[in-house]
Protein backbone atom coordinates (compact mmCIF):
# COMPACT_ATOMS: atom_id res chain seq x y z
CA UNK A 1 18.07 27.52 0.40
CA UNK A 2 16.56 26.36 3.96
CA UNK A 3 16.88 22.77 1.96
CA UNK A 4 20.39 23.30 1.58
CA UNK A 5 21.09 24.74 4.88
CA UNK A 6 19.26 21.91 6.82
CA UNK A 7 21.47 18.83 4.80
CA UNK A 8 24.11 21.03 5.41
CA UNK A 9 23.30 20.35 9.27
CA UNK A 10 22.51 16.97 9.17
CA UNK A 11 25.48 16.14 7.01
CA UNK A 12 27.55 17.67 9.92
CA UNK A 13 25.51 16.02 12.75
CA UNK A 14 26.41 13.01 11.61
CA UNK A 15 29.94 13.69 10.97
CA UNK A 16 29.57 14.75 14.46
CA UNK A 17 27.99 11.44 15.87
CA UNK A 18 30.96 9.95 13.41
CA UNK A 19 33.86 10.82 15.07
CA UNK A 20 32.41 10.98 18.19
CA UNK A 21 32.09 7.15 17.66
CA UNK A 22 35.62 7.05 16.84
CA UNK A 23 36.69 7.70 20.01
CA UNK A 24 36.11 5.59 22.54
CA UNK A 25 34.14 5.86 25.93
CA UNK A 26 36.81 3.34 27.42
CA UNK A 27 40.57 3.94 26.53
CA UNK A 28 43.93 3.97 28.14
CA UNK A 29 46.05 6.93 27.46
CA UNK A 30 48.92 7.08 29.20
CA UNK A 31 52.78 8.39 29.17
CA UNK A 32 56.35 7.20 30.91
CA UNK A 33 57.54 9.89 32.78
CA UNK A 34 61.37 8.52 33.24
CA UNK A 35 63.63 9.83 36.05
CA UNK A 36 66.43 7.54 35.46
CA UNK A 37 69.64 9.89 34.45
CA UNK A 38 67.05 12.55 34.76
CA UNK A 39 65.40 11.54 31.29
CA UNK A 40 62.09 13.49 32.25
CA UNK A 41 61.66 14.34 35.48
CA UNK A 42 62.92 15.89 37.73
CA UNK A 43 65.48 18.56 36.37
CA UNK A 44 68.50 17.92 37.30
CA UNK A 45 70.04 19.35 40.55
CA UNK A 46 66.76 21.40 40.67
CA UNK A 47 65.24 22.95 44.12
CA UNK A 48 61.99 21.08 45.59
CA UNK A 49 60.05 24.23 44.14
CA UNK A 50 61.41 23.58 41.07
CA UNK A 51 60.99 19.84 41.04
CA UNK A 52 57.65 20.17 42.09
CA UNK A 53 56.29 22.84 39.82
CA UNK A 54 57.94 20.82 36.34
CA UNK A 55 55.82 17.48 37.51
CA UNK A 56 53.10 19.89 37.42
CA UNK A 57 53.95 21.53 34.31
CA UNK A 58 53.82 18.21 32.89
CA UNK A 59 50.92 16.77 34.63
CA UNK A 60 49.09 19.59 32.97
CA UNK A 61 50.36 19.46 29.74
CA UNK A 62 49.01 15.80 29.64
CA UNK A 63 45.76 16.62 31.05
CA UNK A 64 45.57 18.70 28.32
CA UNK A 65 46.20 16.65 25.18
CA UNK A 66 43.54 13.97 27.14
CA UNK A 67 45.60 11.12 29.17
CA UNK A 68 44.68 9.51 31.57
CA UNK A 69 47.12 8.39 32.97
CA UNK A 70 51.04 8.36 34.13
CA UNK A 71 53.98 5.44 34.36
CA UNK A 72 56.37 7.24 36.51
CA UNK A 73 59.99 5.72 36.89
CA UNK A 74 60.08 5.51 40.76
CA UNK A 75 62.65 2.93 40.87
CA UNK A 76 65.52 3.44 38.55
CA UNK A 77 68.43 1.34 39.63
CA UNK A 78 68.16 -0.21 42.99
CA UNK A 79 67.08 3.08 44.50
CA UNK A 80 63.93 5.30 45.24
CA UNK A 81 62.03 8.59 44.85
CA UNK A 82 60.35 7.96 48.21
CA UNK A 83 61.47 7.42 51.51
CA UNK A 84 62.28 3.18 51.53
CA UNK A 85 63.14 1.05 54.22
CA UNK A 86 64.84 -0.86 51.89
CA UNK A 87 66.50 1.14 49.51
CA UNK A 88 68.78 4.55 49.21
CA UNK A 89 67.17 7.96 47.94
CA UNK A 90 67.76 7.69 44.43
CA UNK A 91 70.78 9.94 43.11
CA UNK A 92 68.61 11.28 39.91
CA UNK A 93 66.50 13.34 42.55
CA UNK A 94 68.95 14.82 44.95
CA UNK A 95 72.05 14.30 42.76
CA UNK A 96 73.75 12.38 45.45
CA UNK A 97 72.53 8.17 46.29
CA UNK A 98 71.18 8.32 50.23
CA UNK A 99 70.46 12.37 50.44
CA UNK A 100 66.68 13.55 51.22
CA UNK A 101 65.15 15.80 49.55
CA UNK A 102 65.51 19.22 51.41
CA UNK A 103 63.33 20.46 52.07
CA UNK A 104 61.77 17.31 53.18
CA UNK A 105 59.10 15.96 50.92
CA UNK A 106 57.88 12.42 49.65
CA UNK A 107 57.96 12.65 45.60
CA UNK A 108 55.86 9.48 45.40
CA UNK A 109 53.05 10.49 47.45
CA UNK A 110 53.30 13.93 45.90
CA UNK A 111 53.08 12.81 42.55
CA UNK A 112 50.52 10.38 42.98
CA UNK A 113 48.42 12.90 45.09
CA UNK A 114 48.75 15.26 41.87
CA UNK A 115 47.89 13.09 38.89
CA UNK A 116 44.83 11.94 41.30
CA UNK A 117 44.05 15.57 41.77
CA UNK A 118 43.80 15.65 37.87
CA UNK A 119 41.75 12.52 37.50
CA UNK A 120 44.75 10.35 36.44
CA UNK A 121 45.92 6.63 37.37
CA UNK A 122 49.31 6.51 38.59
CA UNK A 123 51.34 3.59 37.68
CA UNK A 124 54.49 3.10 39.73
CA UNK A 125 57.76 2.07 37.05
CA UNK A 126 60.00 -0.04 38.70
CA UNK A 127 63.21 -1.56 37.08
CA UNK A 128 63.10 -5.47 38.39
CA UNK A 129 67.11 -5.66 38.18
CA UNK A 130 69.20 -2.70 37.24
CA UNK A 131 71.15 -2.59 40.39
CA UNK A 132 74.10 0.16 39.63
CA UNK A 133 73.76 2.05 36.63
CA UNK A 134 77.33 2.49 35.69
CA UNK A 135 80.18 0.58 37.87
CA UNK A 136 82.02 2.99 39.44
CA UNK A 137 80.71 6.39 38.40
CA UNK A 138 77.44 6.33 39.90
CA UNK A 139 76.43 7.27 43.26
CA UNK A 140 76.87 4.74 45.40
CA UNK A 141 75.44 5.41 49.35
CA UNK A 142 76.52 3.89 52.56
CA UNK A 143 73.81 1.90 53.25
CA UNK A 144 73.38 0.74 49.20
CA UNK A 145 72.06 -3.06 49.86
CA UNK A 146 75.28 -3.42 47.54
CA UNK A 147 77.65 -2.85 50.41
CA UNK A 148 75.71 -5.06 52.31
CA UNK A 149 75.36 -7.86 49.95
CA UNK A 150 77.54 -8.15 47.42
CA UNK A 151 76.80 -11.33 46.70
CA UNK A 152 73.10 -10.62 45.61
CA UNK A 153 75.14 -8.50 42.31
CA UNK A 154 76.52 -9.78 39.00
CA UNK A 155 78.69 -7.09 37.11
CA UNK A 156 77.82 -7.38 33.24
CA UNK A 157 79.42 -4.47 30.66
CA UNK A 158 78.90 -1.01 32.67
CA UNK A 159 76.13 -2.37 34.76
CA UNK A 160 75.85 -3.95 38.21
CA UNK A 161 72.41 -6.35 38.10
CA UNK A 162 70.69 -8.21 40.97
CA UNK A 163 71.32 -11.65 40.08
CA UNK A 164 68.14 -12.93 39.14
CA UNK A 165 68.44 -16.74 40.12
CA UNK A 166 69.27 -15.61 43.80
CA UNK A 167 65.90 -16.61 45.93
CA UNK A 168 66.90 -13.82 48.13
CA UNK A 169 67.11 -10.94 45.58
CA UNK A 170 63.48 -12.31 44.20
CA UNK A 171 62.31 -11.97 48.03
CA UNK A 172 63.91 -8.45 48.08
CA UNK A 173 62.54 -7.18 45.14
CA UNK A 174 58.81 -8.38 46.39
CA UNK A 175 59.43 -6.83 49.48
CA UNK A 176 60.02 -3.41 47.94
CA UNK A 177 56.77 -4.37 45.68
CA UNK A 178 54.68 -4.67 48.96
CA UNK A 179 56.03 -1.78 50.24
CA UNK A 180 54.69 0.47 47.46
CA UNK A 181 51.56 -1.01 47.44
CA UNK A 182 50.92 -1.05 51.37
CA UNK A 183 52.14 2.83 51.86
CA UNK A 184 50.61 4.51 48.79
CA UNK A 185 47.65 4.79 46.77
CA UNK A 186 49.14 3.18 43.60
CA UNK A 187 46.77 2.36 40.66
CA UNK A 188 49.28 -0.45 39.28
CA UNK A 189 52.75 -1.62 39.77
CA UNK A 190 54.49 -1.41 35.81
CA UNK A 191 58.06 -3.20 34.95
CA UNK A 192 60.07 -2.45 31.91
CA UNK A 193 62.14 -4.84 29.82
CA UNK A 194 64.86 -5.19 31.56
CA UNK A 195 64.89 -8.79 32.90
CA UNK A 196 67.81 -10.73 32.15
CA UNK A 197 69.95 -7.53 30.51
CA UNK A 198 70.28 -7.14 26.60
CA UNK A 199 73.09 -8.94 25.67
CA UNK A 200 76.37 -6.85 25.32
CA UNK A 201 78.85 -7.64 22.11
CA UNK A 202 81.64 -10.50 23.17
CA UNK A 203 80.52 -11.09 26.92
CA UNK A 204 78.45 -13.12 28.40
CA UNK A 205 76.46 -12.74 31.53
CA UNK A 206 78.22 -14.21 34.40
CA UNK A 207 75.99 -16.58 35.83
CA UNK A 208 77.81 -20.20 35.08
CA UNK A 209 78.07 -20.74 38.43
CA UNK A 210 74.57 -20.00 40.18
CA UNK A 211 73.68 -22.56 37.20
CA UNK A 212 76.27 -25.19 38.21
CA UNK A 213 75.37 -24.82 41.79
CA UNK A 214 71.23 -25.29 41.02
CA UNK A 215 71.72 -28.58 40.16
CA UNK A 216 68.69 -27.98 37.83
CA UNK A 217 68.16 -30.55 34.67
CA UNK A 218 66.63 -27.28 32.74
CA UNK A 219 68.96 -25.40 29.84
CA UNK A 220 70.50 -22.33 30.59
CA UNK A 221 67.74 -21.00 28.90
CA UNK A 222 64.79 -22.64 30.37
CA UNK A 223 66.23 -21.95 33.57
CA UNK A 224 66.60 -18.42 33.32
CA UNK A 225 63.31 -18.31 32.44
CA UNK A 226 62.08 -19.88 35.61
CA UNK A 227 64.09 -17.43 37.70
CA UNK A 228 61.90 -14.75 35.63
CA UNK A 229 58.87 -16.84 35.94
CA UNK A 230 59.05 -17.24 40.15
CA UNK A 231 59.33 -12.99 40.79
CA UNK A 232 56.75 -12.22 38.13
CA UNK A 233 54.23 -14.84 39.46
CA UNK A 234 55.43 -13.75 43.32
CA UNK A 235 55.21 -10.23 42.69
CA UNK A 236 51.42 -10.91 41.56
CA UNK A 237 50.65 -13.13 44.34
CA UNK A 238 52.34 -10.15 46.70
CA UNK A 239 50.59 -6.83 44.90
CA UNK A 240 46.92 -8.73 44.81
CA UNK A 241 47.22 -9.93 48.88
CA UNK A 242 48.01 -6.93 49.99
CA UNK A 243 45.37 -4.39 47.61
CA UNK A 244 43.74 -7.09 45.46
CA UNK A 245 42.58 -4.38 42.87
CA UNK A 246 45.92 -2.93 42.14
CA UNK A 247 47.35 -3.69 38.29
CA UNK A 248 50.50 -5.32 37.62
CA UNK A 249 51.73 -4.69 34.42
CA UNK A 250 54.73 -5.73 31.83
CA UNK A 251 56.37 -3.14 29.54
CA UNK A 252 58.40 -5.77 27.01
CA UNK A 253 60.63 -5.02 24.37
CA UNK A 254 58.49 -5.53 21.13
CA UNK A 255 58.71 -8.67 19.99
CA UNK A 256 58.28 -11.96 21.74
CA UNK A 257 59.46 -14.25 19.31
CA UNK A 258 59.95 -14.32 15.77
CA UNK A 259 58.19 -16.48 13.68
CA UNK A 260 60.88 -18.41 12.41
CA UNK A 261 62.30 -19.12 15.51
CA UNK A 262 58.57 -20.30 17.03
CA UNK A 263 54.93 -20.93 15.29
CA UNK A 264 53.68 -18.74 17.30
CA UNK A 265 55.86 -16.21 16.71
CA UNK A 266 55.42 -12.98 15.43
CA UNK A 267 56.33 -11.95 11.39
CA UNK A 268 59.26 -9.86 12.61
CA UNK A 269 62.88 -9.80 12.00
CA UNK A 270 64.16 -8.87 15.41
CA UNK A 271 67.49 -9.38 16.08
CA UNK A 272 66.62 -9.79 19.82
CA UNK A 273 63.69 -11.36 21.48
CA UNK A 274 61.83 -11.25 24.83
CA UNK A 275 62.02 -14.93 25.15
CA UNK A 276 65.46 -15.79 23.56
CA UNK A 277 67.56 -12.85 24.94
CA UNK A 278 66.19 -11.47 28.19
CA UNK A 279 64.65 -14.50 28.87
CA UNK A 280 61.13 -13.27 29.54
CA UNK A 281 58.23 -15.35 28.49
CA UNK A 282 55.53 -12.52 28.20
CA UNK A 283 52.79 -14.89 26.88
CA UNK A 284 53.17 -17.48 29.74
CA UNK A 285 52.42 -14.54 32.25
CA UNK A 286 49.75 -13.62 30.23
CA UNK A 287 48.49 -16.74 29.61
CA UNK A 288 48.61 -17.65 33.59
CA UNK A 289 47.47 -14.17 34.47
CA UNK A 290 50.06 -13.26 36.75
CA UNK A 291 50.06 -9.92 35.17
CA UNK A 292 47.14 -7.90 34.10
CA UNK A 293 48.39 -6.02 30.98
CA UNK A 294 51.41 -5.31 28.38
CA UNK A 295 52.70 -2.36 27.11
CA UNK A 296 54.56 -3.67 24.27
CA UNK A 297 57.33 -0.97 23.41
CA UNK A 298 56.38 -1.09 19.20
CA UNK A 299 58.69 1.88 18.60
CA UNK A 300 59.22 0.94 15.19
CA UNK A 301 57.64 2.89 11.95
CA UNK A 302 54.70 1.72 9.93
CA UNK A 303 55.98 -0.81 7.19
CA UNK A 304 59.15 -1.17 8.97
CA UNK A 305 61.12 -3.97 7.36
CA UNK A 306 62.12 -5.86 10.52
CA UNK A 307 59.45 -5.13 12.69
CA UNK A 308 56.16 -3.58 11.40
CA UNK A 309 54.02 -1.36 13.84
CA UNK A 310 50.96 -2.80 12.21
CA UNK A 311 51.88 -6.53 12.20
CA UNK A 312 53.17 -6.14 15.94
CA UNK A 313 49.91 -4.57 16.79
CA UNK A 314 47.48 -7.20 15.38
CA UNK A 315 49.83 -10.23 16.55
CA UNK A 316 49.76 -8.52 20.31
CA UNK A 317 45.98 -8.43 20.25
CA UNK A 318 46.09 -11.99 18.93
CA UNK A 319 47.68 -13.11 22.09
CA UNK A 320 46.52 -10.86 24.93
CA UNK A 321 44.58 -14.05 26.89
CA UNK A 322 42.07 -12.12 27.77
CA UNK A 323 44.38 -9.46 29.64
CA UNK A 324 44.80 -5.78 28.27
CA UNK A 325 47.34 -4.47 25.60
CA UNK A 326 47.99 -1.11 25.48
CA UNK A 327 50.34 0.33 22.85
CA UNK A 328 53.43 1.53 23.35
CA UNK A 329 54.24 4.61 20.71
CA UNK A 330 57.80 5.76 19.71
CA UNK A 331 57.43 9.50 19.59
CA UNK A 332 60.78 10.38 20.68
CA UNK A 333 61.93 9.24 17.30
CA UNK A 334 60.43 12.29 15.81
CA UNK A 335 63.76 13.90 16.98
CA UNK A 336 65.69 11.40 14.89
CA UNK A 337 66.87 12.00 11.61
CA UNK A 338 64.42 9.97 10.09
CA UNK A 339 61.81 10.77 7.41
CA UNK A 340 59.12 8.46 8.72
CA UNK A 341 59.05 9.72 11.90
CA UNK A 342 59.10 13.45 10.19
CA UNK A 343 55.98 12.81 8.65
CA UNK A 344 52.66 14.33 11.06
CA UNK A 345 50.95 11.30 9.86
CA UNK A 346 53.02 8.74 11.81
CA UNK A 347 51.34 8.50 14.63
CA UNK A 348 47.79 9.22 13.91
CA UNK A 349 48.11 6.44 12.26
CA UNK A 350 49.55 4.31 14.45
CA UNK A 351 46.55 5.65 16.61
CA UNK A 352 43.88 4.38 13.75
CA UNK A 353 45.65 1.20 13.80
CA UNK A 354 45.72 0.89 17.52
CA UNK A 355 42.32 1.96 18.23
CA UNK A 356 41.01 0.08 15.30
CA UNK A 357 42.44 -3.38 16.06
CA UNK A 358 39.90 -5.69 18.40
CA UNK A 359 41.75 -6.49 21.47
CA UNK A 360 44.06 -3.11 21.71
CA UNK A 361 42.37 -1.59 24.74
CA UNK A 362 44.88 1.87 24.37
CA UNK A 363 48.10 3.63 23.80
CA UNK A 364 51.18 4.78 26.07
CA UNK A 365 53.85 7.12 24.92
CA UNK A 366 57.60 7.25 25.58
CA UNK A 367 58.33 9.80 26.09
CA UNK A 368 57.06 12.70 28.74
CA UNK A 369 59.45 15.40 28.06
CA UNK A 370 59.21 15.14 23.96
CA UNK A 371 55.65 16.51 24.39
CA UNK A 372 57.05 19.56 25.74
CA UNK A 373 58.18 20.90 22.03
CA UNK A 374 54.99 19.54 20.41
CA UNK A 375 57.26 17.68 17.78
CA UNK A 376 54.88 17.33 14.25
CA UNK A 377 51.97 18.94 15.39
CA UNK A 378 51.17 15.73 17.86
CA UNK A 379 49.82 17.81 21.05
CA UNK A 380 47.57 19.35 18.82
CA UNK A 381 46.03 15.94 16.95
CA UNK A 382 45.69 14.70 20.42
CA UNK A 383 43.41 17.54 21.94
CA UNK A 384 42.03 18.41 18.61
CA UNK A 385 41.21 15.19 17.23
CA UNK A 386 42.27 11.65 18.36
CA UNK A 387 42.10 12.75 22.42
CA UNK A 388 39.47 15.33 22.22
CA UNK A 389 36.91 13.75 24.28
CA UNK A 390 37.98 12.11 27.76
CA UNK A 391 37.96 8.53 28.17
CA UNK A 392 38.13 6.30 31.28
CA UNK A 393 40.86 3.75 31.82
CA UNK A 394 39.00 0.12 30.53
CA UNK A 395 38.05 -1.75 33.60
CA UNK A 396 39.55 -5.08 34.43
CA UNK A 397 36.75 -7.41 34.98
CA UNK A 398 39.06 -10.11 36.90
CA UNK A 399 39.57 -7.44 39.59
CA UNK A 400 37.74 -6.23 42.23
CA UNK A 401 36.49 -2.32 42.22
CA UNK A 402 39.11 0.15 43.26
CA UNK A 403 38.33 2.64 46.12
CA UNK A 404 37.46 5.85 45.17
CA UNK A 405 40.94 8.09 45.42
CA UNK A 406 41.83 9.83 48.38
CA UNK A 407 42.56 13.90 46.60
CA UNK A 408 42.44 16.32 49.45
């Protein structure tokens, strides 16, 4: 019997040292906290009690199933959840463009201060272009830069965009960039996929002229992709002068390129690309190193037909150049009517998969508020399982040591 009892305890020792092994020292495990149209944060029309204590709820929530860190949307449409000398107080915090929070606090430095407090990076989620969310219904200040230079704007569909070939707009944009990073203790500066916008059925974006006028020999193409090329490489060259060890990182849409379009492509079906339709060439940033890591947005199912989680994930780490790829996980789909995205098993496996591939250095989840009703169980395979031990954030060799944070 003691025989019996003492395999018994090695055979779960080892299971032990098994899964401890499983999960690793070094991992990123982060969430997007959105604020544009009040997607996660804050409630809307909500008191600065109110506000406050639900960024808390949430910080906790995610301290709890093991992150390690927050994206937070601090820059949804030409506007800001700080105070800016550049831009308006953003109308998803106050509920009108240009009004202060009353009373008076700075969300940013709050929020940062409290995901610090919780040992936490704190990336700051800007949108590079998104200018006026909806023409004419959203809230529009007096001192919007669009009053002051309407020229800097293109209208395309519903949405007013910074034009993104105007020098001046790129100069703006890097401004705001610096701004950030000088004022507050930001861990990394994050941009989404909106570049050049997704294309809208039957118009096309209204930039014939600006390409007339450039007298360039490019394509239209090729020369929207320089106008991407100049901020991205800028807003490096701006983020790493003024705090040399703070990230800069790209959240794309999924797919770069399919493989029939390019040989380096990826073995997708996408009906839009990165590089053909927003006109973002994610591997030539990488490749340069003008930004430190991706956060492809692989919101797609296991086996999909178009685009397959697990062929996106191995031809990401395939072409990270040496920079960091961290997974970006679906889960709000879990509220779809779909039956792969019913199944509890969709996204520990999309974990295994992640965590298993050579060259995936973590995972990020869209998004923050669909924790909140724990859809399939997930919460509980995080804490329980997959997240159950802390890990810290993979360090970026390239860049110098970050200051310890400031959490009084």
């Amino acid at each position: 019997m003691q025989k019996i009892k003492a395999l018994f305890f090695v055979f779960g020792f080892l299971s032990i040292i098994r899964f401890t092994e499983a999960q690793p020292r070094y991992e990123f495990r982060g969430v997007w906290i959105a604020t544009v149209m009040n997607i996660d944060w804050p409630p809307q029309n909500a008191s600065v009690e109110t506000q406050k204590a639900e960024y808390i709820r949430q910080l906790d929530l995610h301290q709890r199933n093991g992150l390690n860190a927050v994206i937070v949307q601090v820059r949804p449409s030409g506007d800001a959840f700080y105070p800016s000398p550049y831009e308006p107080w953003s109308q998803w915090l106050t509920g009108t463009q240009g009004r202060a929070p009353a009373p008076f606090y700075d969300p940013l430095a709050f929020m940062i201060q409290e995901a610090h407090k919780r040992g936490m990076e704190f990336h700051a989620w800007l949108n590079p272009y998104r200018a006026e969310f909806t023409v004419g219904k959203s809230s529009i200040s007096s001192d919007n830069n669009i009053r002051k230079n309407p020229d800097w704007y293109l209208t395309y569909g519903t949405t007013r965009y910074f034009n993104p070939s105007n020098v001046q707009v790129q100069q703006f944009v890097i401004n705001v960039i610096k701004d950030i990073v000088r004022r507050y203790d930001v861990d990394a500066i994050h941009m989404d996929d909106y570049f050049y916008p997704y294309p809208v059925a039957g118009k096309t974006f209204p930039d014939d002229y600006a390409y007339q006028r450039s007298g360039t020999t490019l394509s239209k193409g090729d020369w929207r992709r320089s106008n991407v090329d100049s901020i991205i490489k800028n807003i490096n060259i701006a983020i790493k002068q003024t705090k040399p060890y703070v990230k800069f990182g790209i959240s794309p849409f999924s797919v770069w390129r399919n493989l029939k379009d390019d040989s380096q492509g990826s073995d997708s079906r996408a009906g839009i690309t990165n590089y053909d339709d927003l006109y973002a060439d994610i591997l030539l940033w990488m490749r340069k190193g003008w930004i430190d890591y991706v956060t492809p947005q692989l919101y797609r199912e296991i086996n999909d037909p178009l685009i397959a989680y697990e062929k996106m994930v191995s031809w990401w780490a395939a072409h990270s150049f040496g920079r960091h790829v961290y997974i970006g996980h679906g889960i709000y789909r879990a509220l779809e009517n779909n039956a792969n995205w019913k199944k509890p098993s969709q996204l520990p496996d999309q974990i295994k998969i992640a965590r298993f591939t050579p060259g995936i250095e973590g995972s990020v989840y869209y998004s923050s508020k669909i924790f909140k009703s724990n859809p399939n169980g997930w919460n509980d395979s995080l804490r329980n399982n997959y997240y159950s031990l802390p890990a810290k954030v993979p360090v970026m060799p390239w860049l110098p040591a970050r200051p310890q944070w400031d959490v009084e």
